[in-house]
Protein backbone atom coordinates (compact mmCIF):
# COMPACT_ATOMS: atom_id res chain seq x y z
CA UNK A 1 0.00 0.00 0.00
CA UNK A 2 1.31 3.24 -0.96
CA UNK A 3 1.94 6.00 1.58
CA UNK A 4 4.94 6.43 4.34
CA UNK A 5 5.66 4.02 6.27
CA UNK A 6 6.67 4.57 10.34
CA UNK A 7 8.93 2.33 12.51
CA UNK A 8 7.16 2.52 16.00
CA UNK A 9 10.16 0.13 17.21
CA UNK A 10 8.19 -3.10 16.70
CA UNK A 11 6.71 -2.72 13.88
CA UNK A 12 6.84 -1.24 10.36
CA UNK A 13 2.80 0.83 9.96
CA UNK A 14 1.19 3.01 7.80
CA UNK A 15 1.35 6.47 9.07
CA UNK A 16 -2.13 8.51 8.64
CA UNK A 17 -1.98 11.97 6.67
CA UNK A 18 -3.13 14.68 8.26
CA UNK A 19 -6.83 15.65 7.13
CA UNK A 20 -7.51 18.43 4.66
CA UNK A 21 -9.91 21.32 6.97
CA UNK A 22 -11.79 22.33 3.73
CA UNK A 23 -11.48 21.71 0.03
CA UNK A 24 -9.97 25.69 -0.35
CA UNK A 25 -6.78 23.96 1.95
CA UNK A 26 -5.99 21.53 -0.97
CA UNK A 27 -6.32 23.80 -4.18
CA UNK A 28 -4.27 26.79 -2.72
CA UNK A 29 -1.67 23.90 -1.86
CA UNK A 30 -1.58 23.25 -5.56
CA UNK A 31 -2.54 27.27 -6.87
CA UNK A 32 0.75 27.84 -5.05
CA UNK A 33 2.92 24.64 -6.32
CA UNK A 34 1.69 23.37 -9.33
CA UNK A 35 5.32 21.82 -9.54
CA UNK A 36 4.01 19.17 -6.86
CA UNK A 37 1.69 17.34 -9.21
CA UNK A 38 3.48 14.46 -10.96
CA UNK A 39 2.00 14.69 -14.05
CA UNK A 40 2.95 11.93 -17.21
CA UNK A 41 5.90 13.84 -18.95
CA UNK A 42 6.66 15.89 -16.44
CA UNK A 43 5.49 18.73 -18.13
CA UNK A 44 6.24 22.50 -16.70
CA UNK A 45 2.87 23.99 -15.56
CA UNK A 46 1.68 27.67 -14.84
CA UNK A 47 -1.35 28.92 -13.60
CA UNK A 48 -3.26 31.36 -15.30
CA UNK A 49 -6.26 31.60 -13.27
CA UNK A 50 -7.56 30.13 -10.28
CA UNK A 51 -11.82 29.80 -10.12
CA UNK A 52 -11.91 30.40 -13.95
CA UNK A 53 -15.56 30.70 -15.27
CA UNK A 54 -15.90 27.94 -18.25
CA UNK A 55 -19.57 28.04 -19.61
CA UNK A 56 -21.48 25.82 -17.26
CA UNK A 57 -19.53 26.97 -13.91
CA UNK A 58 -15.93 27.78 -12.16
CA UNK A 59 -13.41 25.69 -13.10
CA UNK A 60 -10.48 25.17 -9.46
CA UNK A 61 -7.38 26.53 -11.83
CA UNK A 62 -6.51 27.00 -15.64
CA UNK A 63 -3.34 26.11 -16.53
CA UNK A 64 -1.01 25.78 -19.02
CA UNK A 65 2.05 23.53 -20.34
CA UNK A 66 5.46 25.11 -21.21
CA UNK A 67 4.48 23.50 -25.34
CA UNK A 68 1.20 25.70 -25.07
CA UNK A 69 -1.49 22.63 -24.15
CA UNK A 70 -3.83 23.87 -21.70
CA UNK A 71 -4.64 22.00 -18.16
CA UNK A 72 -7.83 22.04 -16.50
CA UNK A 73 -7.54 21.20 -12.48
CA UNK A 74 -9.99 20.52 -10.55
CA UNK A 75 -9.56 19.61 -6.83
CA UNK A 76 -11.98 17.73 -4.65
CA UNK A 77 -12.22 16.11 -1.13
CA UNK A 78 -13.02 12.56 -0.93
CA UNK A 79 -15.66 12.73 1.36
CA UNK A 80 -17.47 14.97 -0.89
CA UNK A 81 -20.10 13.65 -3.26
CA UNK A 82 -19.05 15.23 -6.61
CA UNK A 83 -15.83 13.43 -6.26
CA UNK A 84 -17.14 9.95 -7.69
CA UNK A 85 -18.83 11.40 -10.82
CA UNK A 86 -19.43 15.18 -10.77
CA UNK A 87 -15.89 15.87 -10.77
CA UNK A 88 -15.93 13.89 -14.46
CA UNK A 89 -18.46 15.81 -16.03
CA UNK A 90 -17.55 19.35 -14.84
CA UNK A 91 -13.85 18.46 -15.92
CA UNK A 92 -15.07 17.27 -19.71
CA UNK A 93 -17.78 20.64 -19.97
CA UNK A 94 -14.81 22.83 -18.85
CA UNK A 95 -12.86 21.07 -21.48
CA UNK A 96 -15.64 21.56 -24.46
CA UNK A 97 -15.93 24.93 -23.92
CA UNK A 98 -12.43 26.07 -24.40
CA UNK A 99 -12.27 23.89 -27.36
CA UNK A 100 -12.55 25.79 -30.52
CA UNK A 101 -11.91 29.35 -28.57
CA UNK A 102 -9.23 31.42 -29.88
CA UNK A 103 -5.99 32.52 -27.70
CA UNK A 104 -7.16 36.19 -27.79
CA UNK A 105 -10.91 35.35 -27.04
CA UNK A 106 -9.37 33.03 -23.75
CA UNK A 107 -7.08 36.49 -22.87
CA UNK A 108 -9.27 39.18 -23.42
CA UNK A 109 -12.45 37.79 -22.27
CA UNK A 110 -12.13 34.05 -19.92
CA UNK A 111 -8.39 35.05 -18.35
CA UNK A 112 -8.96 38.87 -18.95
CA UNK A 113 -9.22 39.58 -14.64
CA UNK A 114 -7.62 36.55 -13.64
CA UNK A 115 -4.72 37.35 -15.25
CA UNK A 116 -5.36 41.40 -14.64
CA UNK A 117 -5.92 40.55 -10.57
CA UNK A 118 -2.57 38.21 -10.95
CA UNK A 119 -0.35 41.45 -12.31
CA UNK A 120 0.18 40.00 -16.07
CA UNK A 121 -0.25 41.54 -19.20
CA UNK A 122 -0.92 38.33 -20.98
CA UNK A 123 -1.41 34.66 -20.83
CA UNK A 124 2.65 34.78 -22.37
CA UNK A 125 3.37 37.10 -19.88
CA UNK A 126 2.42 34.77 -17.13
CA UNK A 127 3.70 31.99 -18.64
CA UNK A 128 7.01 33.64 -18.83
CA UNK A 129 6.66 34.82 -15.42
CA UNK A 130 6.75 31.51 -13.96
CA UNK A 131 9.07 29.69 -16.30
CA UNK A 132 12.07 29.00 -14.36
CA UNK A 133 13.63 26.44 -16.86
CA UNK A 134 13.24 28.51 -20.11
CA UNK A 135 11.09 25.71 -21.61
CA UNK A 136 8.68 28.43 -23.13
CA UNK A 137 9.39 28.89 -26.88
CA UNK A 138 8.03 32.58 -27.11
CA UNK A 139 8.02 32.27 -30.54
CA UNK A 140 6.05 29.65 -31.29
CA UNK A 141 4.23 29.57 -27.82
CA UNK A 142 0.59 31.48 -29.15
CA UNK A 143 0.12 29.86 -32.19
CA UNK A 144 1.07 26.21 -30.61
CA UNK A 145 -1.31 26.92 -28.24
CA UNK A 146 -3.62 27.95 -30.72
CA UNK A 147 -3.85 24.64 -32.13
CA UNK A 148 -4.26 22.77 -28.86
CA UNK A 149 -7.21 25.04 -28.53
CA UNK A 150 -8.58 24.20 -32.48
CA UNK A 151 -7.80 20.39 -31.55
CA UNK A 152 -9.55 19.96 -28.16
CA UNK A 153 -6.16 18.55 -26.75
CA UNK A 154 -5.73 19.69 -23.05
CA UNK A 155 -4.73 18.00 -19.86
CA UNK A 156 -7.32 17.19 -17.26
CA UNK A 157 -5.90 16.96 -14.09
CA UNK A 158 -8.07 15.35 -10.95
CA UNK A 159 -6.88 16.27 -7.47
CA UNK A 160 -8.00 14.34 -4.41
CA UNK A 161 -6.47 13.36 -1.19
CA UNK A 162 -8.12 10.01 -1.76
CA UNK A 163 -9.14 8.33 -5.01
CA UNK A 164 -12.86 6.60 -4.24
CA UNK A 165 -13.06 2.86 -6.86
CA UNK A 166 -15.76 4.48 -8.78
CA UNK A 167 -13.79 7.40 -10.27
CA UNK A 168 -10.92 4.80 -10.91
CA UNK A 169 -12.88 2.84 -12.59
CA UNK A 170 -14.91 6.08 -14.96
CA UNK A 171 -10.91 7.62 -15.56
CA UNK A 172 -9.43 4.25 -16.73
CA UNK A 173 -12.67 4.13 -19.07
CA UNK A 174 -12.17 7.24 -20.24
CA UNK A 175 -8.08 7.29 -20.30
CA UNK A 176 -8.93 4.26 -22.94
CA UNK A 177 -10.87 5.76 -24.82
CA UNK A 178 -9.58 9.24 -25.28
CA UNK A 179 -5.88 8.37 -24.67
CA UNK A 180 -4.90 9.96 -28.39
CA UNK A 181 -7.20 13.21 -27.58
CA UNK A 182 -6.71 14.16 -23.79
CA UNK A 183 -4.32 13.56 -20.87
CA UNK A 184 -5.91 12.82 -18.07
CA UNK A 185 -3.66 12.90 -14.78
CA UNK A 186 -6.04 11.59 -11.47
CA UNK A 187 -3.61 12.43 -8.61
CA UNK A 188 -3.44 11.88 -4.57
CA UNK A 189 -1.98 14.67 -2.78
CA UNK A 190 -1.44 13.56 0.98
CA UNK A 191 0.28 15.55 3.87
CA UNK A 192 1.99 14.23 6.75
CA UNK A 193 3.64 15.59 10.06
CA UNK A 194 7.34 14.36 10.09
CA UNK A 195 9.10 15.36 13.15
CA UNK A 196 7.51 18.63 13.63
CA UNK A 197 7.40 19.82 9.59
CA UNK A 198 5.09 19.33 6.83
CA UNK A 199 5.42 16.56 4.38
CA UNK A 200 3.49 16.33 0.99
CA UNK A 201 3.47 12.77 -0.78
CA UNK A 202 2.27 13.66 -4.30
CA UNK A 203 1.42 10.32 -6.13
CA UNK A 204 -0.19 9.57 -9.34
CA UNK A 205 -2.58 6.86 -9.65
CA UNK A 206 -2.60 5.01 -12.81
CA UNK A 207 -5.75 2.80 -13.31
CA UNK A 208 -5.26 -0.48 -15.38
CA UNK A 209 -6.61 0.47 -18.94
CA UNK A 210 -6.06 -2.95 -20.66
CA UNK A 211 -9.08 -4.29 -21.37
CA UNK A 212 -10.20 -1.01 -22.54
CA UNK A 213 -7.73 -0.88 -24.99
CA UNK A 214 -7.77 -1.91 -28.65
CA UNK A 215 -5.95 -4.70 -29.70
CA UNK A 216 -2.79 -4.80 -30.82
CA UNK A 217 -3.47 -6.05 -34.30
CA UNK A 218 -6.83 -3.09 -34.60
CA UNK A 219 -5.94 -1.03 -37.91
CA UNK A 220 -7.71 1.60 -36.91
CA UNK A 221 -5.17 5.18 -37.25
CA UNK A 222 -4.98 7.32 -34.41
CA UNK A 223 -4.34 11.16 -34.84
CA UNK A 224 -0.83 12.07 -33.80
CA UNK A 225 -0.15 14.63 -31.63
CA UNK A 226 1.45 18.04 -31.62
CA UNK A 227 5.10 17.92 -32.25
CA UNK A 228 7.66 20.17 -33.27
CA UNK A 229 11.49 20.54 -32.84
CA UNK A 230 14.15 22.70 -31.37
CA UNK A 231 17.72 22.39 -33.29
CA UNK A 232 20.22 24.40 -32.38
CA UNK A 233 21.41 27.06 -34.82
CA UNK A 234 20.00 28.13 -38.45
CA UNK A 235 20.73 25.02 -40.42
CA UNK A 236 16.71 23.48 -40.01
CA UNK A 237 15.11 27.07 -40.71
CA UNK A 238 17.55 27.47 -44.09
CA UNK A 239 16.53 24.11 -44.61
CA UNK A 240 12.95 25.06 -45.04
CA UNK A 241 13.63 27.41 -47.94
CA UNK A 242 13.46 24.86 -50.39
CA UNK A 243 10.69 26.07 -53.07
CA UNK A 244 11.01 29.99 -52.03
CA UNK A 245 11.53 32.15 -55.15
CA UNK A 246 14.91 34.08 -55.60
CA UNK A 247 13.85 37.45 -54.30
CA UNK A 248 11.80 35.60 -50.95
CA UNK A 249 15.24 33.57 -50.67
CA UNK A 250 17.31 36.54 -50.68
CA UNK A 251 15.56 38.41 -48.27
CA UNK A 252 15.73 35.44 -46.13
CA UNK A 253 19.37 35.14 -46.20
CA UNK A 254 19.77 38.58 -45.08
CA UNK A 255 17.64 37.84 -42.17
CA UNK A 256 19.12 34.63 -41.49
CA UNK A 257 22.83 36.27 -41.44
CA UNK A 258 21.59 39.29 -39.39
CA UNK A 259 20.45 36.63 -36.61
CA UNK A 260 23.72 34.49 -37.14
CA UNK A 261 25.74 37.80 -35.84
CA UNK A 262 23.21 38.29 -33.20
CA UNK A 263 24.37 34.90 -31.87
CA UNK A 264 28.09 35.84 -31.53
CA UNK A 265 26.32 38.65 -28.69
CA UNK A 266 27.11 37.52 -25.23
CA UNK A 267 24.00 35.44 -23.90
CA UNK A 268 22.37 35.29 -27.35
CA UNK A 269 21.70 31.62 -28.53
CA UNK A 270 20.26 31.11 -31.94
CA UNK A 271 17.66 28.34 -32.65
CA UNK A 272 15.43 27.01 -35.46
CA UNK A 273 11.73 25.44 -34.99
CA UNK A 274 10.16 22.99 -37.38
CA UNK A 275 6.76 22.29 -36.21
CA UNK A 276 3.69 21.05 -39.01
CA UNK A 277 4.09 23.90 -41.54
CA UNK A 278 6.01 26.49 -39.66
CA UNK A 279 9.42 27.22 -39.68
CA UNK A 280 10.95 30.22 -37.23
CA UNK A 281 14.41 31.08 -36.10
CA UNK A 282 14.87 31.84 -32.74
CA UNK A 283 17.72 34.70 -31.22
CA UNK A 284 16.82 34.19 -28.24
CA UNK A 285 18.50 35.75 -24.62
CA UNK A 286 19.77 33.80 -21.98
CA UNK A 287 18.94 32.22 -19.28
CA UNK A 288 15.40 33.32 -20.13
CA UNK A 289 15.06 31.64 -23.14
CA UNK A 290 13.54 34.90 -24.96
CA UNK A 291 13.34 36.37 -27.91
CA UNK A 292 12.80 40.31 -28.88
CA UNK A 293 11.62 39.18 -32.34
CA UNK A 294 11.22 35.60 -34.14
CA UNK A 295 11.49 35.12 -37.60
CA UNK A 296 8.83 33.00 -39.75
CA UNK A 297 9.07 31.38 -42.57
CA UNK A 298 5.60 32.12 -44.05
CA UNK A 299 4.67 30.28 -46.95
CA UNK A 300 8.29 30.71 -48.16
CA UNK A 301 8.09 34.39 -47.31
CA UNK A 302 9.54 36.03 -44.60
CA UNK A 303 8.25 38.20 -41.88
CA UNK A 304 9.23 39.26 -38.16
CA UNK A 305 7.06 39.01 -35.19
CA UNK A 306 7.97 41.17 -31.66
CA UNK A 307 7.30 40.30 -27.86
CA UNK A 308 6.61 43.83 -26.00
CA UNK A 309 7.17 41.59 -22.18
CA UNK A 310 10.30 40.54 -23.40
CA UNK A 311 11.57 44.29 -24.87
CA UNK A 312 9.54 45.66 -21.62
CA UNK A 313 11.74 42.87 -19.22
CA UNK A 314 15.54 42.70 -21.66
CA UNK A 315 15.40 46.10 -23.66
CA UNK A 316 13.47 48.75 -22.32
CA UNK A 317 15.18 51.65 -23.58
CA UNK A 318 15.19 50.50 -27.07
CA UNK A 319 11.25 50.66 -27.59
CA UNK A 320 10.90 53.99 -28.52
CA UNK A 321 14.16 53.83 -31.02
CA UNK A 322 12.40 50.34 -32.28
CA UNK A 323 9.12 51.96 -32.42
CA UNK A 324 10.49 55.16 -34.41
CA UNK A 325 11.92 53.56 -37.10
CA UNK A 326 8.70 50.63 -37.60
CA UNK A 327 5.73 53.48 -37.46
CA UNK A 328 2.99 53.35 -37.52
CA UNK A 329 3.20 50.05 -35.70
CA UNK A 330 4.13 49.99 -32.49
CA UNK A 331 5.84 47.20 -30.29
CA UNK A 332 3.27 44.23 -29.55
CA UNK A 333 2.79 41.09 -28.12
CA UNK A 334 3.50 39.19 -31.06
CA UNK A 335 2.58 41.65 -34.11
CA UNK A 336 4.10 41.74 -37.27
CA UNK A 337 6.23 43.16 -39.63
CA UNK A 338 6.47 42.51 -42.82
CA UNK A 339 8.89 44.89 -44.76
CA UNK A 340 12.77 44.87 -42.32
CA UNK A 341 14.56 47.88 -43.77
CA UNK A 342 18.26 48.17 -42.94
CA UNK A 343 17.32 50.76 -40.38
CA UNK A 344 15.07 48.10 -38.81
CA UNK A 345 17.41 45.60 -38.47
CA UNK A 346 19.88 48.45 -36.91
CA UNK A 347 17.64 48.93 -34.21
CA UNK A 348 17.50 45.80 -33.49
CA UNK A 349 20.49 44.75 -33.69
CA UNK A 350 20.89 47.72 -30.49
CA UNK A 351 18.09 46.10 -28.40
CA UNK A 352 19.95 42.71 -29.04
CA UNK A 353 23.19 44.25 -27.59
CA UNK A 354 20.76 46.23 -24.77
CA UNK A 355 19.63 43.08 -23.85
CA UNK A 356 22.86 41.13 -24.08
CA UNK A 357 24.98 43.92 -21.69
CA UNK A 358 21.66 43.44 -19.17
């Protein structure tokens, strides 16, 4: 039986966890340290919102992975009736409503106060916030997330402090049958008193799916999931040029040179992502892992995209030079521009070296 274990001198026992005093005990537990759930893949989680309103009701916490896949958590008490069933059905109607929604609809209207009432400018801007590994890709973060949205492929994540046979039995079920579609994480989280401090025993439970499974020999083709790569350097994103006219070609090279020098700047690295019909290169500052700008490969033509939290965090004296010479746009959170003059690239190629002396 899982749990810890206690030597009372004569005898190995099972120590009991201290109970949870309400429900609200147990989701600010997690609010505060989503890195305690262990989640299949280990994926990097932030919080965007905690009692999120998701069509039918209030959803415990939005959340969202590091690759742009959103998680829905919701937390319940085992003693509580909604925690055999209820807890199911909520989780899937939270789940259909953000499918289909786009990223701006889920900022500026769903996350618009939670994220407001949090101190971020953005869903990106949180995520950045709490990303202490630099897994974010900024550039490709909103539209990968976009497509998780389109796709209906999020993360459910069920919280309890115990896990009653019934709900077992309904998530193996429904791990079977969805296991291409969602990822659905049913987790214990237990706290015990160990010589005077507080210890949490995160575990999750993994119910036996077999017989729900298809056979091995069943033709029937699954849909894969989202995937993309991360290759050092600008080989991959040159690579992707293959069919681009001349004059798109040669105004790719100069980009692609520009962000070659940018690398040789002190904590500048320089990336390429190839994910299912986009292509970007990536000068992105260290340790953060972010980028001022990304560059896209567009249907073989290129364009530039700039992050206003990461000029606002790396380069803030070089928004109004940036902002002079690209009029009348201004520096957004992720807006475009399409024609990169010389005098352009100049002033980036100062908020690069801004950043880089930071």
């Amino acid at each position: 039986m899982a749990g810890i274990w206690k030597n009372t001198g004569e005898e190995w026992e099972l120590a009991s966890p201290q109970a949870y005093e309400d429900e609200a005990t147990l989701h600010k537990l997690i609010e505060q340290n989503p890195g305690l759930l262990p989640l299949a893949g280990s994926p990097d989680l932030s919080v965007l919102g905690s009692e999120v309103y998701l069509g039918i009701g209030y959803a415990d916490l939005l959340a969202v992975e590091s690759s742009g896949r959103p998680a829905i958590i919701e937390v319940k008490l085992a003693r509580s009736s909604e925690a055999r069933r209820a807890i199911v059905s909520q989780i899937i109607s939270y789940a259909a409503f953000l499918h289909g929604l786009t990223v701006e609809r889920l900022e500026q209207g769903t996350l618009r106060k939670p994220l407001a009432d949090a101190g971020y400018m953005s869903i990106l801007d949180a995520v950045q916030s709490q990303d202490q590994k630099g897994a974010v890709d900024v550039g490709t973060f909103s539209a990968s997330m976009q497509e998780y949205l389109d796709q209906g492929n999020f993360r459910l994540v069920l919280v309890l402090d115990e896990v009653p046979a019934e709900l077992e039995r309904l998530i193996a079920y429904l791990d079977a049958m969805t296991i291409q579609a969602l990822a659905i994480d049913l987790i214990t989280l237990k706290v015990y008193e160990v010589n005077g401090a507080q210890v949490a025993l995160p575990q999750r439970i993994s119910p036996d799916i077999s017989a729900a499974m298809p056979a091995a020999d069943d033709s029937r083709s699954l849909p894969k999931k989202h995937e993309g790569i991360v290759s050092d350097g600008s080989a991959a994103f040159r690579a992707s040029l293959e069919g681009a006219t001349d004059e798109a070609r040669a105004k790719f090279e100069e980009l692609i040179v520009w962000a070659e020098q940018l690398a040789k700047l002190p904590n500048v690295r320089l990336s390429s992502y190839t994910g299912v019909n986009r292509f970007t290169l990536l000068p992105r500052i260290m340790p953060d892992n972010a980028g001022l700008v990304t560059i896209w490969n567009d249907k073989q033509q290129p364009y530039i995209s700039v992050w206003k939290s990461v000029f606002k965090r790396h380069a803030p004296n070089s928004i109004e030079i940036v902002e002079k010479v690209i009029e009348p746009s201004k520096i957004g959170q992720g807006n475009t521009i399409q024609k990169v003059s010389p005098q352009v690239i100049d002033a980036f190629t100062k908020a690069y070296e801004e950043a880089s002396n930071r």
